[in-house]
Protein backbone atom coordinates (compact mmCIF):
# COMPACT_ATOMS: atom_id res chain seq x y z
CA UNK A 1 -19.98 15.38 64.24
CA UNK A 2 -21.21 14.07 60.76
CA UNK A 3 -21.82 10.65 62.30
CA UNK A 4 -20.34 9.12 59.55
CA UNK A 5 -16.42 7.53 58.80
CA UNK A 6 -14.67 6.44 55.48
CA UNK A 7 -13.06 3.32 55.59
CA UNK A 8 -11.81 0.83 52.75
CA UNK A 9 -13.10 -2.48 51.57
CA UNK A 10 -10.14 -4.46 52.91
CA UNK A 11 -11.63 -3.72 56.85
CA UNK A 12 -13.22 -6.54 59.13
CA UNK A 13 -16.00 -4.82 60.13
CA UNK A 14 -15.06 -6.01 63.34
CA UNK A 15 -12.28 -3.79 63.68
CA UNK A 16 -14.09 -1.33 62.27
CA UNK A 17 -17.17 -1.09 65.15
CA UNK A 18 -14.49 -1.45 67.59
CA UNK A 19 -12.71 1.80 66.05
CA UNK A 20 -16.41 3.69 66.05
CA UNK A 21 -17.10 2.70 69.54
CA UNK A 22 -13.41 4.27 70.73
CA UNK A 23 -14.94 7.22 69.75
CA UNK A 24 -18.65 6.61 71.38
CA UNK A 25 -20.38 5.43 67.85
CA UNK A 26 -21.96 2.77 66.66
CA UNK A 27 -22.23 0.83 63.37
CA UNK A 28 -25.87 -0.90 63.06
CA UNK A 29 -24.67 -3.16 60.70
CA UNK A 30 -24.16 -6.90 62.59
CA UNK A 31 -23.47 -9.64 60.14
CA UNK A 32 -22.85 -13.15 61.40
CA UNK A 33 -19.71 -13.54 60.09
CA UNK A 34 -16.70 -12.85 62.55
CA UNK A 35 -14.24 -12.60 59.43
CA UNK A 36 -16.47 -10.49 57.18
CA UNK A 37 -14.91 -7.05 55.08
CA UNK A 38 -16.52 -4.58 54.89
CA UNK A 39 -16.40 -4.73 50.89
CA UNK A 40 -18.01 -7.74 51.07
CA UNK A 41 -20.47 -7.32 53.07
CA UNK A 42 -21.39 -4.17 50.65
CA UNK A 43 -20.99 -6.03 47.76
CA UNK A 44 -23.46 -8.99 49.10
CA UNK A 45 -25.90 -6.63 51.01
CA UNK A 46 -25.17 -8.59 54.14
CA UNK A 47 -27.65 -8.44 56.87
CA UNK A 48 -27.80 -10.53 60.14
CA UNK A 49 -29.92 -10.68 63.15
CA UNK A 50 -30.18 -7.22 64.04
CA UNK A 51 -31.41 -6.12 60.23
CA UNK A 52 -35.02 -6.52 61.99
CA UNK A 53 -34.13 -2.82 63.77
CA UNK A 54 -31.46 -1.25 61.65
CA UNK A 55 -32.05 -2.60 58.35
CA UNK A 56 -29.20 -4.48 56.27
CA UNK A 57 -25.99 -2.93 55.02
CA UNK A 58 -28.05 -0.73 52.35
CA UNK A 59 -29.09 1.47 55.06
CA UNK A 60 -26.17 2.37 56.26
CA UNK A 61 -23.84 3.53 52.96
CA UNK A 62 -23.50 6.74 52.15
CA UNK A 63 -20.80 6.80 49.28
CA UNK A 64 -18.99 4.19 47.74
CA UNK A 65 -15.75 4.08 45.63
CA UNK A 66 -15.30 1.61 43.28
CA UNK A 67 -13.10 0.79 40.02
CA UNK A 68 -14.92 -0.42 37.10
CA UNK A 69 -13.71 -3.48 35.11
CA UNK A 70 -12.92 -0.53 31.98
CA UNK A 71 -10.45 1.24 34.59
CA UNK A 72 -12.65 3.72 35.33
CA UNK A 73 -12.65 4.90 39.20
CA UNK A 74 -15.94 5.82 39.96
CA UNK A 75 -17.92 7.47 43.28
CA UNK A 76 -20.95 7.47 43.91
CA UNK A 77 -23.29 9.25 46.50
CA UNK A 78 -26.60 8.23 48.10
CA UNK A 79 -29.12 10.61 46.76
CA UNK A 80 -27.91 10.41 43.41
CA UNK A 81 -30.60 9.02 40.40
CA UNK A 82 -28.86 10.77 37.36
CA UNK A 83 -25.18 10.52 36.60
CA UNK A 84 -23.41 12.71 34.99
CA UNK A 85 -21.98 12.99 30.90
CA UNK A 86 -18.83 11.18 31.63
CA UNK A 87 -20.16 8.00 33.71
CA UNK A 88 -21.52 4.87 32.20
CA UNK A 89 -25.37 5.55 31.33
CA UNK A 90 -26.64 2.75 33.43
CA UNK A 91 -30.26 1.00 32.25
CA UNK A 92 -32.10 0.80 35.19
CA UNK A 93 -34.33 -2.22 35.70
CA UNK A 94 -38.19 -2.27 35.15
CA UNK A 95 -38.68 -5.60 37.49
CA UNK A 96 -40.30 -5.57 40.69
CA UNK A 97 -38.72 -6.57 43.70
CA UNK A 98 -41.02 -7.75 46.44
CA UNK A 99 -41.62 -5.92 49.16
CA UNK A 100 -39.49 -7.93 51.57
CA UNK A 101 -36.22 -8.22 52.92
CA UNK A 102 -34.28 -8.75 49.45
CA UNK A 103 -31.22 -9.75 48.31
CA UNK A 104 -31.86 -11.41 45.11
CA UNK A 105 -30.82 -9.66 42.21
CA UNK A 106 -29.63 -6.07 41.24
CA UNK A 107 -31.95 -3.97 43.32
CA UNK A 108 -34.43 -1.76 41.59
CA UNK A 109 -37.17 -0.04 42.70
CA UNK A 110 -39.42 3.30 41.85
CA UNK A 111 -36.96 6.64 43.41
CA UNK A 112 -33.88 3.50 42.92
CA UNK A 113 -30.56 5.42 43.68
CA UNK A 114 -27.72 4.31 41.51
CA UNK A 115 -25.91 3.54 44.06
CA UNK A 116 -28.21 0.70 44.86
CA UNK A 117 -27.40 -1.34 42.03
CA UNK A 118 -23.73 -1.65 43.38
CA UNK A 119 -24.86 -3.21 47.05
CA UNK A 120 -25.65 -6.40 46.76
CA UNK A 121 -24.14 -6.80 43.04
CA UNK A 122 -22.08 -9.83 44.12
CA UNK A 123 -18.84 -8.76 42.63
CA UNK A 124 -20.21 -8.59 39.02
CA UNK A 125 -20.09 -4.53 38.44
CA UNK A 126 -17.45 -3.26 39.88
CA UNK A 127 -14.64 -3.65 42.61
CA UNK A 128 -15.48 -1.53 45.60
CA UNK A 129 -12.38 0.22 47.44
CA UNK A 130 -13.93 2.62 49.68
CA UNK A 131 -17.22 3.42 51.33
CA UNK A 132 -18.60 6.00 53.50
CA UNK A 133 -21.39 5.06 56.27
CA UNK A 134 -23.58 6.34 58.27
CA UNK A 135 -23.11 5.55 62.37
CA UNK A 136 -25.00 6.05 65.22
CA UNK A 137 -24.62 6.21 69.27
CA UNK A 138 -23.71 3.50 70.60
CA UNK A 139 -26.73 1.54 72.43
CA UNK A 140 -26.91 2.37 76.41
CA UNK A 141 -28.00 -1.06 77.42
CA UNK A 142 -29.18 -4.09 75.28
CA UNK A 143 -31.24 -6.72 77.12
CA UNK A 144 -31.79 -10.02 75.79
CA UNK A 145 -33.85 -13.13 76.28
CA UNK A 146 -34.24 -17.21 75.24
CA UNK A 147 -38.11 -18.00 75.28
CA UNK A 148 -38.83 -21.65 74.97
CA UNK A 149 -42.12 -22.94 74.31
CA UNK A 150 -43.39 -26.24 74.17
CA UNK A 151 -45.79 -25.81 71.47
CA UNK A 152 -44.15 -24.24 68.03
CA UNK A 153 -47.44 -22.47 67.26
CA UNK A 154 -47.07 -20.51 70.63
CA UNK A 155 -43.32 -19.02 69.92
CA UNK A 156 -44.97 -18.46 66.26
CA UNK A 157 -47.57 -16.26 67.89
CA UNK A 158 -45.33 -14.78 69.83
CA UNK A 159 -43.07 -14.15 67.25
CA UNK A 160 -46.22 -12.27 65.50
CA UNK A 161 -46.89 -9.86 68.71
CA UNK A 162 -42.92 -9.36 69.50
CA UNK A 163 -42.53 -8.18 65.68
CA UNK A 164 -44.71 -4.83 66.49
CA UNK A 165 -42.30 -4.06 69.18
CA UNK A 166 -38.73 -1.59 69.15
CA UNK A 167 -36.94 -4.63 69.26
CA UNK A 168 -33.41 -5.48 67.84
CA UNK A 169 -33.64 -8.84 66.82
CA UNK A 170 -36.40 -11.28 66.57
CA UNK A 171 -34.67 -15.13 65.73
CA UNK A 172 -36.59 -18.13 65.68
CA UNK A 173 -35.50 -22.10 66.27
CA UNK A 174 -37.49 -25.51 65.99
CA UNK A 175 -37.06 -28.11 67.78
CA UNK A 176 -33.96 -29.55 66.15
CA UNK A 177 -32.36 -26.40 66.32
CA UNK A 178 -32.65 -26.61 69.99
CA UNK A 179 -31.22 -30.30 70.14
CA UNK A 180 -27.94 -28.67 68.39
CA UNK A 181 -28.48 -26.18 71.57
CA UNK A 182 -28.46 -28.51 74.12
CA UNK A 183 -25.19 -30.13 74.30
CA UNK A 184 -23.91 -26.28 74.33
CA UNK A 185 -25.59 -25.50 77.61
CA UNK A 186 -27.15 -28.78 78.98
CA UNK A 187 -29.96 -25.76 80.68
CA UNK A 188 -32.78 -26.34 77.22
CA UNK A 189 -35.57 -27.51 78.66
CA UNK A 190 -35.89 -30.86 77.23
CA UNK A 191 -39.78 -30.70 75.89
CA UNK A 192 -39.66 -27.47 74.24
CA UNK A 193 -40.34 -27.41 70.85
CA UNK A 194 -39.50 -24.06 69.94
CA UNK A 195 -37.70 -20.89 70.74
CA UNK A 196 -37.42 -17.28 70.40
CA UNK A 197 -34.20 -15.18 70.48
CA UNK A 198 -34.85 -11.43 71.06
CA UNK A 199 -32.79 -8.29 72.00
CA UNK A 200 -33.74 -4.86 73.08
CA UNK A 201 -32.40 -2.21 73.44
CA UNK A 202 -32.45 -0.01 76.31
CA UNK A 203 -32.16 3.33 77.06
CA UNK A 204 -31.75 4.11 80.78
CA UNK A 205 -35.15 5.48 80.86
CA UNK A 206 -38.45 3.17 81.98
CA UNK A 207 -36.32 -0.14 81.88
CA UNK A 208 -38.48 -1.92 84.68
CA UNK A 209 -41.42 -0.80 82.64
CA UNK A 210 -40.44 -2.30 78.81
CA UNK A 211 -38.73 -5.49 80.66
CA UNK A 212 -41.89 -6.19 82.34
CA UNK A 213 -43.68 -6.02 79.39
CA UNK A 214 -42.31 -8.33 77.63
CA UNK A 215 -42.04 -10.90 80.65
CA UNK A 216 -46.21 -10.18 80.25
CA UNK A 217 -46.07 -10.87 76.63
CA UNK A 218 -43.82 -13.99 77.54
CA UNK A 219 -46.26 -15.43 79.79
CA UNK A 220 -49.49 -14.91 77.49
CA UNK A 221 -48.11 -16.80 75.04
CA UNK A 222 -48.06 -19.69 76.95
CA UNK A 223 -43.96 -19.61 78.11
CA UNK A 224 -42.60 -20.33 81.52
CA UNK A 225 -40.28 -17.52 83.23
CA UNK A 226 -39.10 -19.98 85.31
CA UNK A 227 -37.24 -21.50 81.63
CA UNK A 228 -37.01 -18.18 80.02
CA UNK A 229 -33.18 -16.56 80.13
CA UNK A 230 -32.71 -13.18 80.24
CA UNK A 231 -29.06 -11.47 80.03
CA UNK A 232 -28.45 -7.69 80.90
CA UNK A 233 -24.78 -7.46 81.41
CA UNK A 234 -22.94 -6.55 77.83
CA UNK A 235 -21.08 -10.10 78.91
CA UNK A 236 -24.15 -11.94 78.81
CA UNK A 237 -25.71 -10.49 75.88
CA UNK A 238 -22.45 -11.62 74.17
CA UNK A 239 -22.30 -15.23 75.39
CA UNK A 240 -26.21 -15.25 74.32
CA UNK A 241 -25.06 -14.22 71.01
CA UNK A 242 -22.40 -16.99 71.22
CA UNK A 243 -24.93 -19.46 72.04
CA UNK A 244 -27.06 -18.62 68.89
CA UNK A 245 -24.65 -18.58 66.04
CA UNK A 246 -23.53 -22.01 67.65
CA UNK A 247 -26.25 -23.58 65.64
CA UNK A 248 -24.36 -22.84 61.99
CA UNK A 249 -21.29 -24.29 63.12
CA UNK A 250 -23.49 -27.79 64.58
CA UNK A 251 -25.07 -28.09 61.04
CA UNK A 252 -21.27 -27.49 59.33
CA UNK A 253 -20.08 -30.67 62.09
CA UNK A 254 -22.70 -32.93 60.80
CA UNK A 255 -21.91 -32.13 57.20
CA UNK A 256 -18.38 -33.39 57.89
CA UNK A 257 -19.62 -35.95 59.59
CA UNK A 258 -22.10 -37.37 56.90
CA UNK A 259 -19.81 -36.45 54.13
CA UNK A 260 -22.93 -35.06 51.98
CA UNK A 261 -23.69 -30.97 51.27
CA UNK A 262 -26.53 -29.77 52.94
CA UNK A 263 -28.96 -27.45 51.23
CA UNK A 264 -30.77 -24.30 52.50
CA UNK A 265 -33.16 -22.02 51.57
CA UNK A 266 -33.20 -18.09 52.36
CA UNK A 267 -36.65 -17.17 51.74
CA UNK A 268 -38.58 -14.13 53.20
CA UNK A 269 -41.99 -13.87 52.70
CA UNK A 270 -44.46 -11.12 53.42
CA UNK A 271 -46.18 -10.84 57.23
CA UNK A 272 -49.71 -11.59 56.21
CA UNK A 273 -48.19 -15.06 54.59
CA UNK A 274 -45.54 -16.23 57.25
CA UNK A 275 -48.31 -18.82 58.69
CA UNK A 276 -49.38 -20.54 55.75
CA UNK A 277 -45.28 -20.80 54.65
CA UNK A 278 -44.29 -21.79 57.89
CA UNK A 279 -47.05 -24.73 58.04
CA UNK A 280 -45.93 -25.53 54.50
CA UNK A 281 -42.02 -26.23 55.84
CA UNK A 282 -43.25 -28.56 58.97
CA UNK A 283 -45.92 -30.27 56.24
CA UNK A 284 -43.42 -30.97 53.62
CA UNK A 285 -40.66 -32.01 56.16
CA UNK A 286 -42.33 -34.41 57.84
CA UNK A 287 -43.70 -36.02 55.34
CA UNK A 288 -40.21 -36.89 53.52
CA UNK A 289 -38.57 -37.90 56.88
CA UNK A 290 -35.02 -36.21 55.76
CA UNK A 291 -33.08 -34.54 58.83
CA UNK A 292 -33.55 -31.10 59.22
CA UNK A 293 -33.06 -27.79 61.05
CA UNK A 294 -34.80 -24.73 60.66
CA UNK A 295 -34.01 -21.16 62.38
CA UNK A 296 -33.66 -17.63 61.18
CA UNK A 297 -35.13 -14.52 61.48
CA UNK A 298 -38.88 -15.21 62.22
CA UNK A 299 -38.87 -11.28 62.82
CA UNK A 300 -38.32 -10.31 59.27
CA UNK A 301 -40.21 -13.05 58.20
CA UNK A 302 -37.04 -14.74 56.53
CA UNK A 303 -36.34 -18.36 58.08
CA UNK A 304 -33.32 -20.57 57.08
CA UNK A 305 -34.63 -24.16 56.26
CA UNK A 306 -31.45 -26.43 56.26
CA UNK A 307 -31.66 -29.78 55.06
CA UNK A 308 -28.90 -32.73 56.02
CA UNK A 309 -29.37 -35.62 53.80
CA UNK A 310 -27.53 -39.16 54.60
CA UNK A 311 -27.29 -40.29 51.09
CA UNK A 312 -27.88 -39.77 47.54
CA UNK A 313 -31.27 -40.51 47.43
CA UNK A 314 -31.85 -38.08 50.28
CA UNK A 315 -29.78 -35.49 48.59
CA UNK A 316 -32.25 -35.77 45.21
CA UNK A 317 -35.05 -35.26 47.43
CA UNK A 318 -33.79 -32.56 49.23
CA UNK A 319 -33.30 -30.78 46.23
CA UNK A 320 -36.90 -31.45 44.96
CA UNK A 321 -37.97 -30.16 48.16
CA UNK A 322 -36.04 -27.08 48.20
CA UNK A 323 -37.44 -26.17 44.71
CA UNK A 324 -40.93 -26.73 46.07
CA UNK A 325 -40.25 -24.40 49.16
CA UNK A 326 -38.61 -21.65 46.55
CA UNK A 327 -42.14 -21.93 44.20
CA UNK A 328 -44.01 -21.64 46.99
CA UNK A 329 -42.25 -18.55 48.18
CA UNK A 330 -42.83 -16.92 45.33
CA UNK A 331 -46.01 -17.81 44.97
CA UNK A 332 -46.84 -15.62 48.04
CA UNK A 333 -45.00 -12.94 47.06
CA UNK A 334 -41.81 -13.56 48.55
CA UNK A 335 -38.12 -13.51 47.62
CA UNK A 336 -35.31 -16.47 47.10
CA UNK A 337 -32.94 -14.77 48.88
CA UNK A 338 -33.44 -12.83 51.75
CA UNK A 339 -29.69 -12.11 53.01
CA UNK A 340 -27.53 -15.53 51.45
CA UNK A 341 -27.59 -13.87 47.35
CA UNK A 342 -27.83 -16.14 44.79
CA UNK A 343 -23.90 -16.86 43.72
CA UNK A 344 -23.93 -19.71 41.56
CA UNK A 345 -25.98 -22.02 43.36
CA UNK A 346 -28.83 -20.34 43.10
CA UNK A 347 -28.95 -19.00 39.87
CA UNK A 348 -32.42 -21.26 38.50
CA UNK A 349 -34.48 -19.68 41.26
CA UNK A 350 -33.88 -16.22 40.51
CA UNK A 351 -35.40 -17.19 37.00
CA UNK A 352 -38.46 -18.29 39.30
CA UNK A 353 -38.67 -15.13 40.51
CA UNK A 354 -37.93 -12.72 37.83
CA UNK A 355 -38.42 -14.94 34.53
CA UNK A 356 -35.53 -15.02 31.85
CA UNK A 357 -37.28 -11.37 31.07
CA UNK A 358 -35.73 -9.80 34.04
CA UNK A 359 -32.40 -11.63 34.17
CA UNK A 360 -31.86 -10.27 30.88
CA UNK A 361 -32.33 -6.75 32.13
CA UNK A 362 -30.42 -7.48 34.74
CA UNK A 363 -27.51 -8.55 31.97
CA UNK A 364 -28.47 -5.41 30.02
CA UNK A 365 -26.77 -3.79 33.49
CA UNK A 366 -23.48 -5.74 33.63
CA UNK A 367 -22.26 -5.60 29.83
CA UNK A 368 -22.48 -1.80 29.97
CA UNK A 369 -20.03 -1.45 33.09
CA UNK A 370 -18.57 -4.96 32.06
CA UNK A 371 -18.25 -5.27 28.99
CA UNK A 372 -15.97 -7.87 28.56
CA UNK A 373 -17.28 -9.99 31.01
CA UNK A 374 -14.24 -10.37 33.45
CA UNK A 375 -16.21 -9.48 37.17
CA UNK A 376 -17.72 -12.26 38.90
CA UNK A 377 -18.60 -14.21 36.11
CA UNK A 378 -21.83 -16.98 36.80
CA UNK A 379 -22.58 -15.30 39.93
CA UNK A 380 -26.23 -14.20 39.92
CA UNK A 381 -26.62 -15.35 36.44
CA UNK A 382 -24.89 -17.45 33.83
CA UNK A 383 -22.73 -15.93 31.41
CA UNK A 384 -24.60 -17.10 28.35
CA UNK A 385 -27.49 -14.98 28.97
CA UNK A 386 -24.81 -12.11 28.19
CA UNK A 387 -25.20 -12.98 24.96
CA UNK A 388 -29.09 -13.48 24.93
CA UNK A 389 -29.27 -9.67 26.12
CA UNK A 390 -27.80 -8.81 22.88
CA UNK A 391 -30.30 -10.63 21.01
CA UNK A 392 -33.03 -9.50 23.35
């Protein structure tokens, strides 16, 4: 009745959605990750493709139990922006986050619950134990669809119109994404230079009506039905699901098979900006000539640009590059992370973003419910800047 369940950190959240829908409700939240906990996917903010509909994990926590690195157990509610005598007197940030999908840095914000500043903390506040979240009814019908384009600018455009829709999801892949497609279906048309991944959900009322209008919207922007797939059985929505995380594990095979890292960035930016970032990624990459494969959620804005160097030299570069995308981001008022965090390898670009002014606040946060540094230490920041927020 309260549309809500408690559940502790140590749950897949896949066995967790399957438990709500035994009882006809629905968790929103849809990382990509199979093998994710719930805890963690708290403690990162985790998102995933459907975040263009429901939001990430924020949106859906109610309460959270944690245990702070002093001992203390401590609960905290949603709704809640002054704690009480006997919990830690927490500094809130005076940063500003951008107004995008975020997940760089302890979130703050004007009206900032407290609870905020524990989702997406990275395991440097607190251990979380328990959380209570917020469900929903489980979806009648969702009806998906692969668009394929043969220009990029078209599924770009399209992209644009589909994003003032109801839609669920809204994912985006270049051309090289596709050729990491292909040999998983052998059915991509071979000159199409672009894609779009969306879902919708349906709700037994007007179907004909909302599927038709997207097939109109598919065909303005300059797609063929004839290669567009559509699934409408729960089945085929999964295997269409299938199909598109596919693409993480075909960039993980050729990093085995080069034997060098890759390197990604997880930038959002906002609507009005998307074009001249998006031109700036095909600019940049093919000029330097380095393999690469871009997809992501072109309906939040927020693309993954993965770079696969063959060498050293390529490696160097592709760090220079990334750097270049991250200023750029920034520049436009975007974020470093949209979903990823920053962990430890991303730790200098949060500085872009914030300046060593706002990692210190951010510091400021963790000695007073750390404070002797023993959670999660170099994630989000290094641990010498403890030290420079006493000085501060």
């Amino acid at each position: 009745e309260k549309m809500c369940a408690v559940a502790e950190a140590g749950v897949l959240v896949e066995d967790f959605k399957s438990v709500c829908g035994k009882h006809g409700l629905f968790y929103a939240s849809h990382p990509t990750e199979k093998s994710a906990f719930l805890g963690g996917t708290i403690s990162t903010n985790a998102s995933g493709a459907r975040s263009f509909k429901y939001g990430p994990t924020r949106k859906q926590v109610k309460r959270l139990k944690m245990v702070l690195a002093t001992g203390l157990i401590f609960e905290i509610e949603r709704g809640e922006r002054i704690l009480t005598r006997k919990d830690p007197i927490i500094p809130l940030p005076t940063y500003k986050m951008p107004e995008v999908k975020n997940a760089a840095g302890y979130f703050a914000g004007e009206g900032t619950d407290y609870i905020d500043l524990f989702i997406g903390q990275e395991g440097t506040l607190s251990i979380i134990t328990e959380a209570e979240l917020s469900l929903s009814g489980i979806p009648y019908k969702i009806f998906s669809s692969f668009v394929f384009f043969k220009d990029a600018f078209d599924a770009w455009s399209f992209a644009a119109e589909a994003r003032h829709s109801s839609a669920l999801s809204i994912e985006y892949f270049d051309a090289n994404a596709l050729k990491l497609l292909n040999p998983k279906s052998g059915n991509v048309p071979l000159d199409a230079q672009g894609a779009i991944f969306f879902e919708q959900e349906l709700t037994g009322r007007g179907e004909e009506s909302i599927i038709d209008g997207w097939f109109k919207t598919i065909a303005k922007h300059n797609a063929s039905l004839d290669d567009t797939w559509a699934a409408m059985t729960a089945d085929e929505v999964e295997k269409f699901n299938q199909f598109r995380y596919s693409i993480p594990e075909s960039i993980n095979d050729i990093v085995r098979h080069t034997g060098m890292s890759r390197l990604s960035t997880d930038i959002a930016v906002p609507e009005d900006r998307l074009s001249e970032m998006m031109n700036f990624y095909v600019d940049t990459l093919t000029a330097c000539g380095i393999e690469h494969v871009i997809f992501g959620h072109i309906g939040e804005c927020h693309l993954h640009v993965n770079l696969l160097p063959k060498n050293e030299i390529e490696y160097k570069r592709s760090k220079d590059i990334c750097l270049a995308f991250i200023k750029k981001g920034v520049s436009l008022s975007g974020t470093v992370s949209a979903e990823h965090g920053i962990g430890k390898t991303r730790r200098e670009y949060l500085e872009e973003m914030y300046g060593r002014r706002g990692i210190i606040e951010m510091a400021r946060i963790k000695k007073v419910l750390d404070p002797n540094w023993i959670l999660g230490l170099d994630n989000i920041f290094p641990k010498e800047i403890l030290s420079a927020a006493d000085s501060a």
